[in-house]
Protein backbone atom coordinates (compact mmCIF):
# COMPACT_ATOMS: atom_id res chain seq x y z
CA UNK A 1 25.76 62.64 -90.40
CA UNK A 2 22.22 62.33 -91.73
CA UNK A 3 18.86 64.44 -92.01
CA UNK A 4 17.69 62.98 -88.89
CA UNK A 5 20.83 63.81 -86.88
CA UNK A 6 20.97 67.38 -88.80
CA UNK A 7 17.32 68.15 -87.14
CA UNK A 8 18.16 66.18 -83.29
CA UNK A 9 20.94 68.76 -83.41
CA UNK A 10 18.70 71.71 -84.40
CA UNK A 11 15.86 70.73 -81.95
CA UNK A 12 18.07 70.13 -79.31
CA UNK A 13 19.91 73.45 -79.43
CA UNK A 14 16.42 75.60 -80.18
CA UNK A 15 16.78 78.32 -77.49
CA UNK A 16 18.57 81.80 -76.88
CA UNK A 17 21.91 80.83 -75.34
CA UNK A 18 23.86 84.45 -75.19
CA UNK A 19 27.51 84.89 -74.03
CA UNK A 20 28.44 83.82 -70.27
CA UNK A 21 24.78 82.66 -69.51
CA UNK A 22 24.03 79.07 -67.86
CA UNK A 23 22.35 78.37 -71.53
CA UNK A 24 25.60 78.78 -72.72
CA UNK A 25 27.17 76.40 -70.81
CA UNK A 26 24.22 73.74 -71.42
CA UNK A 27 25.02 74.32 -75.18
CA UNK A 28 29.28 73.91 -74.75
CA UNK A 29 28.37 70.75 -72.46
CA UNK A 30 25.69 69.50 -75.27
CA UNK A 31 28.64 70.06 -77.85
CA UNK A 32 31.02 68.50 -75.95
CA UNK A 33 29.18 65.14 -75.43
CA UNK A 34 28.05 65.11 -79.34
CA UNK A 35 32.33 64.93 -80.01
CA UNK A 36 33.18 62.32 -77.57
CA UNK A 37 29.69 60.58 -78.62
CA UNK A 38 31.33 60.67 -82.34
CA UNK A 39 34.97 59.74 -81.12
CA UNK A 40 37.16 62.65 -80.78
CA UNK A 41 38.29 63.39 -77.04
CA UNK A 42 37.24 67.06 -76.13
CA UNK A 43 37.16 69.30 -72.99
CA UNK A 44 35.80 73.17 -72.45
CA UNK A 45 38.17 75.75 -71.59
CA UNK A 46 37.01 78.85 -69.71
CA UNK A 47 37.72 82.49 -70.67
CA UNK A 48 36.37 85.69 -68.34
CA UNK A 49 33.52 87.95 -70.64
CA UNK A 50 32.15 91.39 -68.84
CA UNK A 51 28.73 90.91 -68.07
CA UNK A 52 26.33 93.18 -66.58
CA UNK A 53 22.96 92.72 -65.35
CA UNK A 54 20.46 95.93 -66.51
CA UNK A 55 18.22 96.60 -63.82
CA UNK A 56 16.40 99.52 -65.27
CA UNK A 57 16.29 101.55 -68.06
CA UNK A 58 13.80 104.18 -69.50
CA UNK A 59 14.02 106.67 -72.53
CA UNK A 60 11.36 109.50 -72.37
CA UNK A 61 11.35 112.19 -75.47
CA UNK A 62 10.02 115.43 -75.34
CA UNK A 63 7.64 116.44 -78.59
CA UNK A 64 7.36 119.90 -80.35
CA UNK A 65 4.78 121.72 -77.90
CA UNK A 66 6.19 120.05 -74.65
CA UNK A 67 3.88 116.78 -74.57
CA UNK A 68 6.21 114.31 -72.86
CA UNK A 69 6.28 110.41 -74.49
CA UNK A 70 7.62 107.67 -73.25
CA UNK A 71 10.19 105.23 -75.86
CA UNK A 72 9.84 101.40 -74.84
CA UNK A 73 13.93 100.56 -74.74
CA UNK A 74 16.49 98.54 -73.50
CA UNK A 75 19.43 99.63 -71.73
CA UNK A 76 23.30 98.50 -73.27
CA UNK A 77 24.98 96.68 -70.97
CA UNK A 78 28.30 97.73 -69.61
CA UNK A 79 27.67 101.56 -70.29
CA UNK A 80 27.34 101.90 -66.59
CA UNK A 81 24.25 103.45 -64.55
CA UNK A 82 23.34 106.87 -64.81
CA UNK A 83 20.85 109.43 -66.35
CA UNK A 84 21.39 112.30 -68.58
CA UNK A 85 18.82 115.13 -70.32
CA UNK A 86 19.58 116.73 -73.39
CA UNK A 87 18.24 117.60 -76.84
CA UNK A 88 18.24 114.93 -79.06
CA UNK A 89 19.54 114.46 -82.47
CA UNK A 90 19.38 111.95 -85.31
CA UNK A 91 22.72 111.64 -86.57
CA UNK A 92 22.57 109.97 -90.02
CA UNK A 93 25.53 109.91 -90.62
CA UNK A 94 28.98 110.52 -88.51
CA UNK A 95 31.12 112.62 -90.73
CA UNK A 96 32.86 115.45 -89.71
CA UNK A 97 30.18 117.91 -90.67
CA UNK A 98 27.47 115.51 -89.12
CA UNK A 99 29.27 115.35 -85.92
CA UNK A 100 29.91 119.39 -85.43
CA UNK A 101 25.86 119.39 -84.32
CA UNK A 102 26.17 116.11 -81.86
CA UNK A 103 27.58 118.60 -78.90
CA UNK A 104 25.44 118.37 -76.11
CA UNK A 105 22.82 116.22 -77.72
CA UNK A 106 21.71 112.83 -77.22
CA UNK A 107 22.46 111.27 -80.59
CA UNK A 108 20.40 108.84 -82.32
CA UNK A 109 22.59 106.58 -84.81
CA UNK A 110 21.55 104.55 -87.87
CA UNK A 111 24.53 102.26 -87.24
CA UNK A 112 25.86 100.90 -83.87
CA UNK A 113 29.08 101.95 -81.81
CA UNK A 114 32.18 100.98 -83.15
CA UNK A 115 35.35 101.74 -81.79
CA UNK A 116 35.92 105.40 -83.92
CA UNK A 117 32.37 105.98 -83.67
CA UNK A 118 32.65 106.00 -80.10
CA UNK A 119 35.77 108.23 -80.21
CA UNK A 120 33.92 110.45 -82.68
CA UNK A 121 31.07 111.16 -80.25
CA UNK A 122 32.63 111.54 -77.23
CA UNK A 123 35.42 114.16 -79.02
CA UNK A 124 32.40 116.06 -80.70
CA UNK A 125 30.42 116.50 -76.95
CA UNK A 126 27.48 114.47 -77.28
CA UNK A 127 25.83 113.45 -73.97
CA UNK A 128 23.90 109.94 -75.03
CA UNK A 129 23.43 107.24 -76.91
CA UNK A 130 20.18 106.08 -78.71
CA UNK A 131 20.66 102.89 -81.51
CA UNK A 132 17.60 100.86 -82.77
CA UNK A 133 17.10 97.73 -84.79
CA UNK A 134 13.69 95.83 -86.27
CA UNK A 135 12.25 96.52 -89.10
CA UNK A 136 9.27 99.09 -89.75
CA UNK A 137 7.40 96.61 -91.49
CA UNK A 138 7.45 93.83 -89.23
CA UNK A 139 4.83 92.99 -87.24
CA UNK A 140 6.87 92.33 -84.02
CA UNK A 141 8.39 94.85 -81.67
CA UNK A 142 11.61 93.37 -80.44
CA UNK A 143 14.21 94.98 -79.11
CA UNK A 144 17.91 93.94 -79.02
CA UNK A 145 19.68 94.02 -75.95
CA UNK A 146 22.96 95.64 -76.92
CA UNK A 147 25.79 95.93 -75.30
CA UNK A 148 28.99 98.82 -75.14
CA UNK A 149 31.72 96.21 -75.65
CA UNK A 150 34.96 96.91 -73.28
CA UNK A 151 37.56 96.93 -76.45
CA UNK A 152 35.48 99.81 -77.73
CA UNK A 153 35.32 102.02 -74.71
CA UNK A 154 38.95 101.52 -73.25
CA UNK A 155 39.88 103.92 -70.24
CA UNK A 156 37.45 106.27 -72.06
CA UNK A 157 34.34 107.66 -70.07
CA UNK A 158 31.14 105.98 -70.80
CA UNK A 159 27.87 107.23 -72.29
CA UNK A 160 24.32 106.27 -71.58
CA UNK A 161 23.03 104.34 -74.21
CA UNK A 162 19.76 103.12 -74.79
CA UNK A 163 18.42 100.88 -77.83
CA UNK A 164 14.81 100.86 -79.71
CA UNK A 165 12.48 99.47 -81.81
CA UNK A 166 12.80 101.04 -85.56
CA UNK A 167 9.43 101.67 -85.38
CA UNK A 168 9.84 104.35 -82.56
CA UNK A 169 13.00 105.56 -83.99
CA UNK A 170 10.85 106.17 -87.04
CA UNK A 171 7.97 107.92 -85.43
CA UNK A 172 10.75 110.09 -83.53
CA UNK A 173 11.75 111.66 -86.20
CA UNK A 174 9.24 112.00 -87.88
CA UNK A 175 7.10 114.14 -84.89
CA UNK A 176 10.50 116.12 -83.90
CA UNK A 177 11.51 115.17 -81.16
CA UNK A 178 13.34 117.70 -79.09
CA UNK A 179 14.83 116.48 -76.21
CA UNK A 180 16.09 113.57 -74.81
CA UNK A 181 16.41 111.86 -71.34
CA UNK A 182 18.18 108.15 -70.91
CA UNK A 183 18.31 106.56 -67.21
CA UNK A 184 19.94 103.29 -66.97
CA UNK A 185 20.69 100.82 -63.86
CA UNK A 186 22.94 98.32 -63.87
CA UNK A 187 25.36 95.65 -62.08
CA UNK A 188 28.63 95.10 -63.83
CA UNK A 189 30.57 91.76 -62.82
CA UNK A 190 32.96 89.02 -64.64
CA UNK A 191 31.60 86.14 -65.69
CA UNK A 192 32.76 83.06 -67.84
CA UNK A 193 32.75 81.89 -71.16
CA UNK A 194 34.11 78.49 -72.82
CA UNK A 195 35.43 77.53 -75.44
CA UNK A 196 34.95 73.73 -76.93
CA UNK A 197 37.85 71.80 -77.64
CA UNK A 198 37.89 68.08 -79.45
CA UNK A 199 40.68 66.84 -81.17
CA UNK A 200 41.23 63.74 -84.00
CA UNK A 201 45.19 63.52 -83.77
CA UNK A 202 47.06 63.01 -87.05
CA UNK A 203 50.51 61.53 -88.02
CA UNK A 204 52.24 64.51 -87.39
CA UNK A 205 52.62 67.31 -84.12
CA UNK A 206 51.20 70.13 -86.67
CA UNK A 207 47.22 70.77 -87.03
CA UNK A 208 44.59 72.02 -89.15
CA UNK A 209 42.33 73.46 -86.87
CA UNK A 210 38.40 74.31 -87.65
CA UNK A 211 36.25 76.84 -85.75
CA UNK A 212 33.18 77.70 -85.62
CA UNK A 213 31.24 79.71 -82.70
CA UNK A 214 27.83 78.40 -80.82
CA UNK A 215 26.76 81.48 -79.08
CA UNK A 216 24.03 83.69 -80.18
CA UNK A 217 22.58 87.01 -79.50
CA UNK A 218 19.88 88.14 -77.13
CA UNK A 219 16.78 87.82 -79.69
CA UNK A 220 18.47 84.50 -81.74
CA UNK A 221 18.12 80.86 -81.43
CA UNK A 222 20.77 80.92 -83.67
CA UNK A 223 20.05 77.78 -86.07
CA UNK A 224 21.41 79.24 -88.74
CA UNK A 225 24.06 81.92 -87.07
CA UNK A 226 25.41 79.58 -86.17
CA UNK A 227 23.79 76.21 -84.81
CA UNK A 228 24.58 75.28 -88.76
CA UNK A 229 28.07 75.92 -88.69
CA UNK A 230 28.60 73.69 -85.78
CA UNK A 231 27.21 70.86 -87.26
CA UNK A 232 29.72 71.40 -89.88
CA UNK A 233 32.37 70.78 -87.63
CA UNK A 234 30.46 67.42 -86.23
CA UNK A 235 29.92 66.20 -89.88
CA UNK A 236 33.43 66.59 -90.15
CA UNK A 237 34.57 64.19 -86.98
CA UNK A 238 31.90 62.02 -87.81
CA UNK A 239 33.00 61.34 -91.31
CA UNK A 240 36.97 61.43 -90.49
CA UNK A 241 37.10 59.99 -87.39
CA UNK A 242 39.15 56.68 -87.70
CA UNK A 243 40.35 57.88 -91.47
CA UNK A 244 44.36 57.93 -91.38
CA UNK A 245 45.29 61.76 -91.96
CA UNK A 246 48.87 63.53 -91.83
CA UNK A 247 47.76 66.42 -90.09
CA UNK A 248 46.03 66.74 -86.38
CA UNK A 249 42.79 67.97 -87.04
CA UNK A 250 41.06 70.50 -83.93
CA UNK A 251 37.78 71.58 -83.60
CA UNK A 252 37.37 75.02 -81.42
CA UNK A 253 32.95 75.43 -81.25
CA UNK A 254 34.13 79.18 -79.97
CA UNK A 255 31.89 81.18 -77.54
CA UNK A 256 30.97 84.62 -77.15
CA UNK A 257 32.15 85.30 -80.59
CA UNK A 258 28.62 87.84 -81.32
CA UNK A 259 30.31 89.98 -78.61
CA UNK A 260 33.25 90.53 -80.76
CA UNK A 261 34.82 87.21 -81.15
CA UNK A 262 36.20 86.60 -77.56
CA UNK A 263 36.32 83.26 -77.88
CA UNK A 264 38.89 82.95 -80.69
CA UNK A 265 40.42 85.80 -79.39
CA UNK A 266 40.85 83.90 -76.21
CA UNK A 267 41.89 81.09 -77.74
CA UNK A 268 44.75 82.33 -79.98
CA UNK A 269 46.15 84.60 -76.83
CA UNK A 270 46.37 81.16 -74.33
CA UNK A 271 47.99 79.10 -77.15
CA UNK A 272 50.41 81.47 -78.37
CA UNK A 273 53.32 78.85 -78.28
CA UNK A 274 51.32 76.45 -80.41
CA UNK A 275 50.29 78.39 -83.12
CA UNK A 276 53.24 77.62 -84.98
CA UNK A 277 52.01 74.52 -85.35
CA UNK A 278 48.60 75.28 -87.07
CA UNK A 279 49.17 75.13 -90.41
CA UNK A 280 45.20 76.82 -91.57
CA UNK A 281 42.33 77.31 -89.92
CA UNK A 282 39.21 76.85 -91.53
CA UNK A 283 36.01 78.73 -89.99
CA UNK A 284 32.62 77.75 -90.60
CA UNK A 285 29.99 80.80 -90.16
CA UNK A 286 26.34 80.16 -91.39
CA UNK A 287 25.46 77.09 -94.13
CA UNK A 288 22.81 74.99 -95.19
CA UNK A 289 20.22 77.49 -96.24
CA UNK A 290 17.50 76.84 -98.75
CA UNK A 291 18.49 80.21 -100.73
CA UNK A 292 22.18 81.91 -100.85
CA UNK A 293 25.38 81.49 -102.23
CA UNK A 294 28.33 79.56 -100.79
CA UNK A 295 30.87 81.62 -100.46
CA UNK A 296 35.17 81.13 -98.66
CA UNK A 297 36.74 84.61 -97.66
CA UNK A 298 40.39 84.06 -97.54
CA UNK A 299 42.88 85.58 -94.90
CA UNK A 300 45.75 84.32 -96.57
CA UNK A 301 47.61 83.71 -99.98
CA UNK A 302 46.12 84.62 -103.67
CA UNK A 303 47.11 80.79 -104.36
CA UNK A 304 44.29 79.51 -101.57
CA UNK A 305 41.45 81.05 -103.07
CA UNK A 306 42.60 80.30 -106.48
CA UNK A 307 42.80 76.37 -105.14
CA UNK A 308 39.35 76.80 -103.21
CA UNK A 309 38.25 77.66 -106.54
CA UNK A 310 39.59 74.89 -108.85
CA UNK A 311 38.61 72.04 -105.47
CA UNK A 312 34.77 73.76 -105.78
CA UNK A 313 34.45 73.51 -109.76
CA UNK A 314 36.47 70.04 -110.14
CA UNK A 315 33.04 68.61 -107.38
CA UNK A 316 30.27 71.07 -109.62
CA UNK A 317 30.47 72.92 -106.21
CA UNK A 318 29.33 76.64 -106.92
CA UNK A 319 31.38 78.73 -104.84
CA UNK A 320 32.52 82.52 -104.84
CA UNK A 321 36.40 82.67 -103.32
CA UNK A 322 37.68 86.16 -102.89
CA UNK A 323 40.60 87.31 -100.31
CA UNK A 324 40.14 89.94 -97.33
CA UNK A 325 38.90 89.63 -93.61
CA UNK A 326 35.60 87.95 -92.66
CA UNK A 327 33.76 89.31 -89.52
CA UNK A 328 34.06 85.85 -87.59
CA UNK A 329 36.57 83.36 -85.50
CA UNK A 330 38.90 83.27 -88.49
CA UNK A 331 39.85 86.42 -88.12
CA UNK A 332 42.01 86.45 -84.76
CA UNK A 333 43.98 83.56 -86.32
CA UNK A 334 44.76 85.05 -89.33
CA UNK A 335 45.76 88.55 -86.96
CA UNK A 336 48.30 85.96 -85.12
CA UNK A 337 49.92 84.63 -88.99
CA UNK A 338 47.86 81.77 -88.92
CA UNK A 339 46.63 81.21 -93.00
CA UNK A 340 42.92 81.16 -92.43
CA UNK A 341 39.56 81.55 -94.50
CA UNK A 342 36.00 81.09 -93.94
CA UNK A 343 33.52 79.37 -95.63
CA UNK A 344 29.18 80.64 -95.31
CA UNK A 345 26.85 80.07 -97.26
CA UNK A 346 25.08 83.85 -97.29
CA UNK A 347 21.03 83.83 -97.92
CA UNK A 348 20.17 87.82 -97.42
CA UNK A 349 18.27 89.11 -94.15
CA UNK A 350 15.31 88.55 -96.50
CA UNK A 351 15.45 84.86 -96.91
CA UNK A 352 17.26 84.00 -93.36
CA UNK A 353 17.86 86.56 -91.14
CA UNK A 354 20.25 87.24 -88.42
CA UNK A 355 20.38 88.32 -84.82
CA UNK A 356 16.81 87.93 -84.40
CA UNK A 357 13.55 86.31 -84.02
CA UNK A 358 13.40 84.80 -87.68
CA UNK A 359 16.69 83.06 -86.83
CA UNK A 360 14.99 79.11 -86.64
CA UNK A 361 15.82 75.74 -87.71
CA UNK A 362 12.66 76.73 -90.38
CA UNK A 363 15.38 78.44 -92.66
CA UNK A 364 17.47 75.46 -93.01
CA UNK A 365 17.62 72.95 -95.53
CA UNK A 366 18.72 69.23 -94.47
CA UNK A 367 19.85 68.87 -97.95
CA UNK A 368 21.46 72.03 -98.58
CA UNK A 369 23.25 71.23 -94.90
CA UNK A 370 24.85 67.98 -95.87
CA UNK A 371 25.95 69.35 -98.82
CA UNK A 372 27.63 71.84 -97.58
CA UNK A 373 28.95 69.63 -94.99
CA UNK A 374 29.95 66.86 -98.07
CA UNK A 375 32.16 69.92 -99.85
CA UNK A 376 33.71 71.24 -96.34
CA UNK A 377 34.63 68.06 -95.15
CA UNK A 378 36.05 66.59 -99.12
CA UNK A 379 38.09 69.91 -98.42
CA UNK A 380 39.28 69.60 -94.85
CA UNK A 381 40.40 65.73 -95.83
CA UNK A 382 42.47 66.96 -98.63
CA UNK A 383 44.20 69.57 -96.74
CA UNK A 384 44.79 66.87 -93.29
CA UNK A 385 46.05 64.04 -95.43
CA UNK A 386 48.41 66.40 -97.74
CA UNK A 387 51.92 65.29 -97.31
CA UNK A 388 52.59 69.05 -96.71
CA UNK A 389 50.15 71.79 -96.46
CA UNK A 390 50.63 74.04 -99.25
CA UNK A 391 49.29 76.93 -98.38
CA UNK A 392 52.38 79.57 -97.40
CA UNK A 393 52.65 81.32 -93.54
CA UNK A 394 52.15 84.52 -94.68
CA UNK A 395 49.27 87.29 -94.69
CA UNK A 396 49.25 89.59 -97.43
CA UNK A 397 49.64 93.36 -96.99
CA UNK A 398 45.91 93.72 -97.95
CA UNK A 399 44.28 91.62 -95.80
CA UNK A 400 46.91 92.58 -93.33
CA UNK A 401 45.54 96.48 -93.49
CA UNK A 402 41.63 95.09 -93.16
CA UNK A 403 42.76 93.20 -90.15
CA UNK A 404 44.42 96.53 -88.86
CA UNK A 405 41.01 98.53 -89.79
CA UNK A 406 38.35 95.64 -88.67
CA UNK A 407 40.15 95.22 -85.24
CA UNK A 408 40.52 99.31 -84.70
CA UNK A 409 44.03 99.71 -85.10
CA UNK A 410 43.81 102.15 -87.84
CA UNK A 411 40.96 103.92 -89.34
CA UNK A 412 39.10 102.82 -92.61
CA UNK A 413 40.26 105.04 -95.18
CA UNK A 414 36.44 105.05 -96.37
């Protein structure tokens, strides 16, 4: 892999390509021909994603004397079509005290709905939903397209939700607004998501298997979340391919992981059988950025970060290893027993933002991306040509309560 590669890659890929869209699909079909193109066989495999089409949506606020304002918003998918009035509230914060006042209100939240803050609302009455994202001091006026994701809602009623521009969620509080009223219109249907599969087979039936997910959300091009992390995975073929190795190595480019990693989810739940036979999983999330620190979150024993540590300062590799859960496709592997870890190199929303606009191939560094890629794939070779991986099949009873609090099976005792 070389600069010129690095950037074909990035150009190639420069475009919005959310979960279960056609773009998508172009991107799993580009990924899929840069494997074979490199030398490892690989095929897509389908998963169903809930999709909805919003066909209208309006927020309109009523001010302190009665003057009536229209909000410029977008509606989330999958909270169903609908309209409610009410008075509206900004909730900054969803404590128990904070919640008493949501009854009958339309809320507006400073974070977004996770799975107890949907509980939360619906058990303390409110009536809507209002979220926003942006930045006040940005010039543009994008707003995401958000969605209420299944896993959170359950057999639970849904609520109208709406999302804004920070700016207007700053100017509504500020003026007072009094009441609320959210319309939304939409088609729900099931539509299809793939994963990409490519394989370099080893000496032996078990595997290390690396993932690393393509999709991106509805205002991203994603170069950096997480265009960069799939090259990762191609530097790695294309510098191991034909190099004798112990261990199978598989490369999962998972999709629809920004809607709450379905594709590794997927993944893990149709290969159940198998997973015996994965011996880690190493995740690449985000790398190569001019500015930021590399850093591997470990789902698995104190004696892999330790190692990660000792590999990175042996190379004059900066890294920072730590244990605990990491919000990407390592995560569902390491739920399932699988020893897994993640690797990013994290820059700050200031220097390389996420999940929006600012996410180009502009904050990436060809250097800074084959360097990465250098370390990652001097790591994955070690591991696939061990005569047996080290690393033990077992998660620890910490990480094993973050995986219980990050997937909503228990409550964050925060």
């Amino acid at each position: 892999m070389n600069r010129k590669q690095v950037r074909q890659i990035l150009k190639d890929t420069d475009y919005i390509h959310t979960s279960g869209t056609p773009e998508e699909l172009k991107t799993a079909e580009y990924l899929k021909a840069a494997c074979e193109k490199l030398g490892a066989a690989a095929h897509l495999e389908a998963f169903p994603v809930d999709m909805a089409e919003v066909k209208a949506a309006s927020l309109t606020v009523t001010l302190p004397g009665g003057a009536k304002r229209d909000i410029p918003c977008k509606g989330y998918k999958l909270c169903g079509s609908g309209e409610v009035r009410a008075p509206f509230l900004y909730l900054p914060d969803t404590d128990p005290a904070s919640l008493s006042k949501a009854k009958g209100c339309i809320v507006m939240l400073d974070t977004g709905i996770g799975f107890y803050t949907y509980r939360d609302l619906l058990e303390n009455g409110a009536q809507g939903i209002v979220t926003y994202d942006g930045n006040i001091n940005f010039a543009d006026r994008d707003i995401d397209h958000k969605e209420l994701r299944p896993y959170v809602v359950g057999e639970l009623p849904k609520l109208a939700a709406v999302s804004i521009n920070a700016k207007d969620a700053f100017e509504l509080v500020k003026m007072g607004a009094a009441e609320a009223e959210i319309r939304v219109e939409q088609k729900e249907y099931k539509g299809e998501s793939h994963d990409v599969i490519a394989e370099l087979p080893g000496e032996t039936d078990e595997w290390i298997v690396m993932t690393a997910h393509y999709d991106t959300t509805p205002l991203s091009r994603g170069s950096y979340d997480n265009m960069s992390g799939c090259i990762g995975l191609l530097a790695v073929i294309d510098a191991l391919h034909g190099i004798k190795h112990r261990y199978g190595l598989r490369f999962i480019f998972c999709g629809s992981e920004e809607r709450g990693l379905l594709g590794s989810k997927a993944y893990v739940a149709a290969h159940e059988e198998e997973l015996p036979k994965i011996a880690l999983n190493i995740n690449l999330d985000m790398i190569g950025t001019y500015m930021g620190r590399f850093i591997a979150r470990v789902s698995a024993e104190e004696g892999l970060v330790q190692y990660i540590r000792y590999f990175a300062s042996i190379r004059g590799f900066g890294i920072k290893a730590s244990m605990g859960v990491y919000s990407s496709d390592s995560t569902p592997f390491a739920d399932k027993g699988v020893p897994a870890f993640s690797f990013a190199r994290l820059a700050g929303g200031n220097m390389a933002p996420i999940h929006n606009r600012y996410d180009t191939p502009a904050v990436l560094s060809d250097k800074q991306i084959l360097e990465d890629c250098a370390f990652i794939t001097a790591f994955t070779k070690e591991m696939a040509c061990a005569v047996k991986c080290p690393v033990k099949r077992e998660i620890p009873e910490k990480v094993k309560k973050e995986l219980d609090e990050y997937l909503g099976r228990k409550r964050r005792e925060d």
